[in-house]
C-alpha atoms as a PDB file:
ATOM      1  CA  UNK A   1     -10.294   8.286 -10.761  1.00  0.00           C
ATOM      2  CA  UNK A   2      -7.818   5.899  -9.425  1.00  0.00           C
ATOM      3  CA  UNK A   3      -6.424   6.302  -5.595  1.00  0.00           C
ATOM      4  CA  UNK A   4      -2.145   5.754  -5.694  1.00  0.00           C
ATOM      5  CA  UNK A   5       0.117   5.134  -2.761  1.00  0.00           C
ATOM      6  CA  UNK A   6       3.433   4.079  -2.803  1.00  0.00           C
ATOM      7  CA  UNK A   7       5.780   2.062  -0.189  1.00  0.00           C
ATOM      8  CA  UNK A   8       9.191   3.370  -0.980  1.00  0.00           C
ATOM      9  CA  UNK A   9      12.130   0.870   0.197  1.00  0.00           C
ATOM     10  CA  UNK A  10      15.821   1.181   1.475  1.00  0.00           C
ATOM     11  CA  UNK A  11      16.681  -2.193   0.683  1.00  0.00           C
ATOM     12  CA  UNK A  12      19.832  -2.479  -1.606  1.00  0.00           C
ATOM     13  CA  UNK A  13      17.859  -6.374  -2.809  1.00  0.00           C
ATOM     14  CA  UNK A  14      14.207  -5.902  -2.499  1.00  0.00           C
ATOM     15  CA  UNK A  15      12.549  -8.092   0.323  1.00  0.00           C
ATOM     16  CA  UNK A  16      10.644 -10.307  -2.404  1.00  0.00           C
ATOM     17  CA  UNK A  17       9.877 -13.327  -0.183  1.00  0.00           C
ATOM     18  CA  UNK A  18       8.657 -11.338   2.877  1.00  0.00           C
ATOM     19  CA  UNK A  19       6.320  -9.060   0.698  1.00  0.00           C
ATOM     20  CA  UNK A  20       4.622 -11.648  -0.904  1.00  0.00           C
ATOM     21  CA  UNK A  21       4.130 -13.072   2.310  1.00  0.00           C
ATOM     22  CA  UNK A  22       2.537  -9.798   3.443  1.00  0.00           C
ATOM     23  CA  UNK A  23       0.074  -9.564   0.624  1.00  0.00           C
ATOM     24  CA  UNK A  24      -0.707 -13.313   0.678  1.00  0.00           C
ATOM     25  CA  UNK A  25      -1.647 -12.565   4.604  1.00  0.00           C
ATOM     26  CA  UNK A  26      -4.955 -10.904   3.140  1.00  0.00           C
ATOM     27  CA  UNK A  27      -6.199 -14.025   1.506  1.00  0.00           C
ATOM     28  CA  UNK A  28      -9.420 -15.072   2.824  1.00  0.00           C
ATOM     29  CA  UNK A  29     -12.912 -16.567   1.780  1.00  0.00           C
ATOM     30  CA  UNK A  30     -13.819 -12.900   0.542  1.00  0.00           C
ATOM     31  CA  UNK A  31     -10.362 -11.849  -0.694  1.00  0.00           C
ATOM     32  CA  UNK A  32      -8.543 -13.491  -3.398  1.00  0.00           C
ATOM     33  CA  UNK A  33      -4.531 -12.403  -3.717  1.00  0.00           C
ATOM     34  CA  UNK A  34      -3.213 -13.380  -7.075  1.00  0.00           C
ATOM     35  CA  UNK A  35       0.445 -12.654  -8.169  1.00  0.00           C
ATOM     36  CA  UNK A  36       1.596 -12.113 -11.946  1.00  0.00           C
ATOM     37  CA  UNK A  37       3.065 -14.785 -13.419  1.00  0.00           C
ATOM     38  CA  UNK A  38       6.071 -15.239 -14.811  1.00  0.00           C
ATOM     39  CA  UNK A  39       8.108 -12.933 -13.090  1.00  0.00           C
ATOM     40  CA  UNK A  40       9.192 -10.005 -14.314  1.00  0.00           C
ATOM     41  CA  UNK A  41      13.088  -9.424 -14.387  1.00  0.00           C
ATOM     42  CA  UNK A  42      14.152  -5.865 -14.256  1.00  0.00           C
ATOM     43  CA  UNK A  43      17.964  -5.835 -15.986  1.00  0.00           C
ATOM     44  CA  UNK A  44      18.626  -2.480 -14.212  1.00  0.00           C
ATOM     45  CA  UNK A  45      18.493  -4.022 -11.021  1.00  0.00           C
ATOM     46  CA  UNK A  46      18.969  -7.662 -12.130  1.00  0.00           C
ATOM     47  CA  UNK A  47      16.266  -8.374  -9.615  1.00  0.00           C
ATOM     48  CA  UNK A  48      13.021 -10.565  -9.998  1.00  0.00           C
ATOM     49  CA  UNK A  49       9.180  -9.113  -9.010  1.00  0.00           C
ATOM     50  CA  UNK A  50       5.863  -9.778  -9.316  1.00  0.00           C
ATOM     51  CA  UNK A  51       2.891  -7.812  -9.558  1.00  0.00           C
ATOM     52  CA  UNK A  52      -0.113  -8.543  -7.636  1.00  0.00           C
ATOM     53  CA  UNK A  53      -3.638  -8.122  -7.582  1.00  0.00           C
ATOM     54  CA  UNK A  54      -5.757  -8.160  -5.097  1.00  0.00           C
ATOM     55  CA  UNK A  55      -9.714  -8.461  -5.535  1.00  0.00           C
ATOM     56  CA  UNK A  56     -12.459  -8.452  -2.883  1.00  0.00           C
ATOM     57  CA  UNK A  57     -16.035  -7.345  -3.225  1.00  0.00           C
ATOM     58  CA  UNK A  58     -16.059  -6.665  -7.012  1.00  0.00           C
ATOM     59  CA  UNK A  59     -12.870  -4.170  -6.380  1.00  0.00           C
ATOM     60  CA  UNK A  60      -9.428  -4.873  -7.537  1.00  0.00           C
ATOM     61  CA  UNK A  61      -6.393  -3.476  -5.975  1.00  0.00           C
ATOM     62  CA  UNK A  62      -3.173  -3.687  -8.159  1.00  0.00           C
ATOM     63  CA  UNK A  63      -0.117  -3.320  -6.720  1.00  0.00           C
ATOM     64  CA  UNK A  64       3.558  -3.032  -8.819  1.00  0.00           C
ATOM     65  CA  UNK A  65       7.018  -2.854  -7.737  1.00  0.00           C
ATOM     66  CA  UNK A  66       9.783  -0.653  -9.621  1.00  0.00           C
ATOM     67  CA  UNK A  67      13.199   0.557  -8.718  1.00  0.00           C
ATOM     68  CA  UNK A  68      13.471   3.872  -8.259  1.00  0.00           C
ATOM     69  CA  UNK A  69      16.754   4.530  -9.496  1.00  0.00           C
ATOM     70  CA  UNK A  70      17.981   6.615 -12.733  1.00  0.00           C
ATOM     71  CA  UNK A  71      16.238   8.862 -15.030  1.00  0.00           C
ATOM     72  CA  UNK A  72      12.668   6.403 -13.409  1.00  0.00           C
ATOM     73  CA  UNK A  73      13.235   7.961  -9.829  1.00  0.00           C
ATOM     74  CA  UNK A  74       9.972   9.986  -8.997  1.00  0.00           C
ATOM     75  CA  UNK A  75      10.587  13.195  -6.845  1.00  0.00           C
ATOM     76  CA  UNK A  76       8.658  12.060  -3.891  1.00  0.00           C
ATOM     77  CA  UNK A  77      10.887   9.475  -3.472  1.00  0.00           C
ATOM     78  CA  UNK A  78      12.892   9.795  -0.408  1.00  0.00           C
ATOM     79  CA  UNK A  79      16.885  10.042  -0.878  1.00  0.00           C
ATOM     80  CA  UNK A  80      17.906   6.768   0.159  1.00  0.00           C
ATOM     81  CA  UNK A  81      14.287   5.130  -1.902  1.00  0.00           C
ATOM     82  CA  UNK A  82      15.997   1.829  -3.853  1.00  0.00           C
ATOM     83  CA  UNK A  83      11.899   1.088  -4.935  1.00  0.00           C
ATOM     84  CA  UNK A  84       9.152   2.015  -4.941  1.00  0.00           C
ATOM     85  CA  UNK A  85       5.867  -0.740  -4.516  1.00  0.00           C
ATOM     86  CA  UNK A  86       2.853   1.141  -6.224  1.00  0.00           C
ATOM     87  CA  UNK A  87      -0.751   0.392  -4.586  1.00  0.00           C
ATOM     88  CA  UNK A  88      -3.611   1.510  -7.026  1.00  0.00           C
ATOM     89  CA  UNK A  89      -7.423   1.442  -6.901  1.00  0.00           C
ATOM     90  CA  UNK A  90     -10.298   2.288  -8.919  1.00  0.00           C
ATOM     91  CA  UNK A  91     -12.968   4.631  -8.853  1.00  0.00           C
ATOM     92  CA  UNK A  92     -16.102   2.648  -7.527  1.00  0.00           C
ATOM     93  CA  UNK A  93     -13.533   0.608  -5.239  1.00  0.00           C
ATOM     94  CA  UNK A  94     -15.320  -1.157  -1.843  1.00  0.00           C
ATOM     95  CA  UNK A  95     -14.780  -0.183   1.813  1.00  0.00           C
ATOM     96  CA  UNK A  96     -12.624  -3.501   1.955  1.00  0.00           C
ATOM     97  CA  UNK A  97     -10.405  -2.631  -1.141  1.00  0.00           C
ATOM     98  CA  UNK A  98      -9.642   0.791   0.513  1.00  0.00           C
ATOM     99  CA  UNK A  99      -8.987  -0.881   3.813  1.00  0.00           C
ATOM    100  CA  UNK A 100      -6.350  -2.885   2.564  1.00  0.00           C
ATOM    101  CA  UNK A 101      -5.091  -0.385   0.174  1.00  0.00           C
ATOM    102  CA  UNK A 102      -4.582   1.707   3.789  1.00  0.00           C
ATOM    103  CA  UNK A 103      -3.756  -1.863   5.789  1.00  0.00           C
ATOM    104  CA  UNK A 104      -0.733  -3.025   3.374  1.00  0.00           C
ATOM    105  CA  UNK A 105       0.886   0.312   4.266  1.00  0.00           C
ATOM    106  CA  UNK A 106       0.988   0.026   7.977  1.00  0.00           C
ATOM    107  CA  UNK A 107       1.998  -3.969   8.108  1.00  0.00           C
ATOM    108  CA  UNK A 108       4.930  -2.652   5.346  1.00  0.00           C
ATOM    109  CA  UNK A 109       5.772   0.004   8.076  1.00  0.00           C
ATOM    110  CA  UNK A 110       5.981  -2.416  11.135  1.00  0.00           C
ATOM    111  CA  UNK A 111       7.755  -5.458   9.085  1.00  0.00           C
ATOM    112  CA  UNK A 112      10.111  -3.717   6.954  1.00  0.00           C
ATOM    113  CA  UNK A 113      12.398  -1.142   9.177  1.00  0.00           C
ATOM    114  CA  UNK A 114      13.406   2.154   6.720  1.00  0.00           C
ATOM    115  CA  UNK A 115      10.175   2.191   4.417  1.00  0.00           C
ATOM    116  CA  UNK A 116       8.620   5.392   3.847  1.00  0.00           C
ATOM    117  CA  UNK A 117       4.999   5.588   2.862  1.00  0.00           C
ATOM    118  CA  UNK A 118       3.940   8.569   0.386  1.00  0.00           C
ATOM    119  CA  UNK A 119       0.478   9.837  -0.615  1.00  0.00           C
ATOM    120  CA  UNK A 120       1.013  11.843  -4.051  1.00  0.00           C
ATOM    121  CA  UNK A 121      -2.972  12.976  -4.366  1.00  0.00           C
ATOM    122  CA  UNK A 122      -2.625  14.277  -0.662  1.00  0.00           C
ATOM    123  CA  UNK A 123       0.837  15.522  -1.594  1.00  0.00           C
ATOM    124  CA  UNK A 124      -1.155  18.304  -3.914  1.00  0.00           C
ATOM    125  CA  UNK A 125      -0.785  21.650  -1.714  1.00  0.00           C
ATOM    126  CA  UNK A 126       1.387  19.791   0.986  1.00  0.00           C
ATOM    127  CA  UNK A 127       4.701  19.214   1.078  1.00  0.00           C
ATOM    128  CA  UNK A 128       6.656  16.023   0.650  1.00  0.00           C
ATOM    129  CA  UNK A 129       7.005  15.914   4.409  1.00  0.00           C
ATOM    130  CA  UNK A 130       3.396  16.585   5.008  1.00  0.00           C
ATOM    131  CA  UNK A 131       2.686  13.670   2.584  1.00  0.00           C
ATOM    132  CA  UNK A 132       4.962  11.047   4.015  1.00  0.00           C
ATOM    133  CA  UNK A 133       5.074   8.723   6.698  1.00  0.00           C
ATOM    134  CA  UNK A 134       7.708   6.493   7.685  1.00  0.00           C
ATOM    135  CA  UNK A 135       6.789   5.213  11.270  1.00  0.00           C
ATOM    136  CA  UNK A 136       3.473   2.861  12.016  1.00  0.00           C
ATOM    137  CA  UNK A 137       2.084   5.034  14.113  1.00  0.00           C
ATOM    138  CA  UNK A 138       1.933   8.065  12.206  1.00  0.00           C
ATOM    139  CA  UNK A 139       0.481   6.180   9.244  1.00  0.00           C
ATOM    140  CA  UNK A 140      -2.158   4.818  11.552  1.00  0.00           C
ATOM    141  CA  UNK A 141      -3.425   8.350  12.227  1.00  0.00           C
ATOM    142  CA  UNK A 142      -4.426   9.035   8.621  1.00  0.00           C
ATOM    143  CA  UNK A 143      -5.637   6.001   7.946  1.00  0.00           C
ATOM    144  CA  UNK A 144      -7.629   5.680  10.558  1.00  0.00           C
ATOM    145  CA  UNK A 145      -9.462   9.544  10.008  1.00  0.00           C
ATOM    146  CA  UNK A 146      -9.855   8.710   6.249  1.00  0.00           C
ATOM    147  CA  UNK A 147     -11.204   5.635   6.358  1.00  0.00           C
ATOM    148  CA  UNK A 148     -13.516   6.546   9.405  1.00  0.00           C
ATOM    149  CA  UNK A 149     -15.332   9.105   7.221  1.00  0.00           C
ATOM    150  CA  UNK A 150     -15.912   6.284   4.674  1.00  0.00           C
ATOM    151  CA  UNK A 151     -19.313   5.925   5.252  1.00  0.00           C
ATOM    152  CA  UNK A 152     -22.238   4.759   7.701  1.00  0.00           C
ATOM    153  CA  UNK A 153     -20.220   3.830  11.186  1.00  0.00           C
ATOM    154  CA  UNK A 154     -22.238   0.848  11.321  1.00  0.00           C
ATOM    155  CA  UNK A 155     -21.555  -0.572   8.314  1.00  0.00           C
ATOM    156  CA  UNK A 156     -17.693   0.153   8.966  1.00  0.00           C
ATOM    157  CA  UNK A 157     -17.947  -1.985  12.709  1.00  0.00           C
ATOM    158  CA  UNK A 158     -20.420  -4.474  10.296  1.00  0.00           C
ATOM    159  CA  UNK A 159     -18.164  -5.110   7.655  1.00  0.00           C
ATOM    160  CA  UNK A 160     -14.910  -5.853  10.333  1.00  0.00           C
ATOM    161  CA  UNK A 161     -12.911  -2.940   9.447  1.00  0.00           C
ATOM    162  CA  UNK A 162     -13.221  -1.107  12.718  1.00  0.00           C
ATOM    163  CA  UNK A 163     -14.408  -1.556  16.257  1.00  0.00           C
ATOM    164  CA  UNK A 164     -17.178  -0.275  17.505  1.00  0.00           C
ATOM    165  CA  UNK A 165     -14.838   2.338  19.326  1.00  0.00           C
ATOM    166  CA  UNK A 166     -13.829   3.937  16.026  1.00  0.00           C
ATOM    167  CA  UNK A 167      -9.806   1.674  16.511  1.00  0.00           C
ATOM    168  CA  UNK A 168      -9.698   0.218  13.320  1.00  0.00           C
ATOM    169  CA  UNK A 169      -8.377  -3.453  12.816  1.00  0.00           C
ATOM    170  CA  UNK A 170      -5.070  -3.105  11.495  1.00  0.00           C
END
């Protein structure tokens, strides 16, 4: 079973550059951050996106950007949602692919003022306010209790994901 979140965005132009720039800042000797090339053009919009993928121990997290305008608008969006960027992992996915799935979130929510993150499986029984975050802080919070109760402590503090405190290394 896969594991969805979803950045939702304000921005009348989406904040390509900047984005990109985010998910590059996970590249590392154990992390390798592709993007899709060419890039797509969406003639609603009459913007340009890529698609990226990033895989680290044997896990691959994809991640998608869409408007979310017209008859494509999902009802989690918030009101004033112009698109949505769609973080998905696998069943079977590492501690380090769920990290980041849970790290690209909060960087989104300190970088890009107005974004609103959502959590549809968590959204089952909750409501949409219950489900969404839209300030770092709060984000951090669930993150940091979900991915916590990952597994073994030590292997958490071991693989660099938290400190040996239980903060995790956002």
């Amino acid at each position: 079973m896969s594991y969805d979140l979803t950045i939702f965005f304000p921005h009348a132009e989406f904040p390509a550059s900047a984005w990109y720039d985010l998910l590059a800042s996970f590249r590392s000797s154990e992390c390798e951050v592709s993007f899709e090339q060419p890039i797509r053009f969406d003639p609603r919009t009459k913007a340009s996106v890529m698609d990226c993928r990033i895989a680290v121990d044997h896990s691959l997290l994809g991640i998608g950007v869409d408007a979310e305008e017209g008859p494509s608008r999902r009802s989690c969006a918030p009101q004033d949602a112009r698109w949505g960027a769609h973080l998905s992992t696998t069943m079977g996915r590492s501690f380090r692919a769920f990290f980041i799935q849970h790290a690209v979130p909060y960087h989104a929510l300190v970088f890009f003022p107005g974004v609103t993150v959502h959590d549809c499986q968590y959204h089952v029984g909750r409501s949409l306010e219950a489900s969404s975050w839209s300030t770092p802080e709060g984000w951090l919070a669930i993150a940091e209790r979900r991915l916590w109760s990952m597994g073994r402590k030590e292997n958490l503090v071991d693989h660099g994901l938290f400190h040996p405190d239980g903060r995790i290394r956002f």
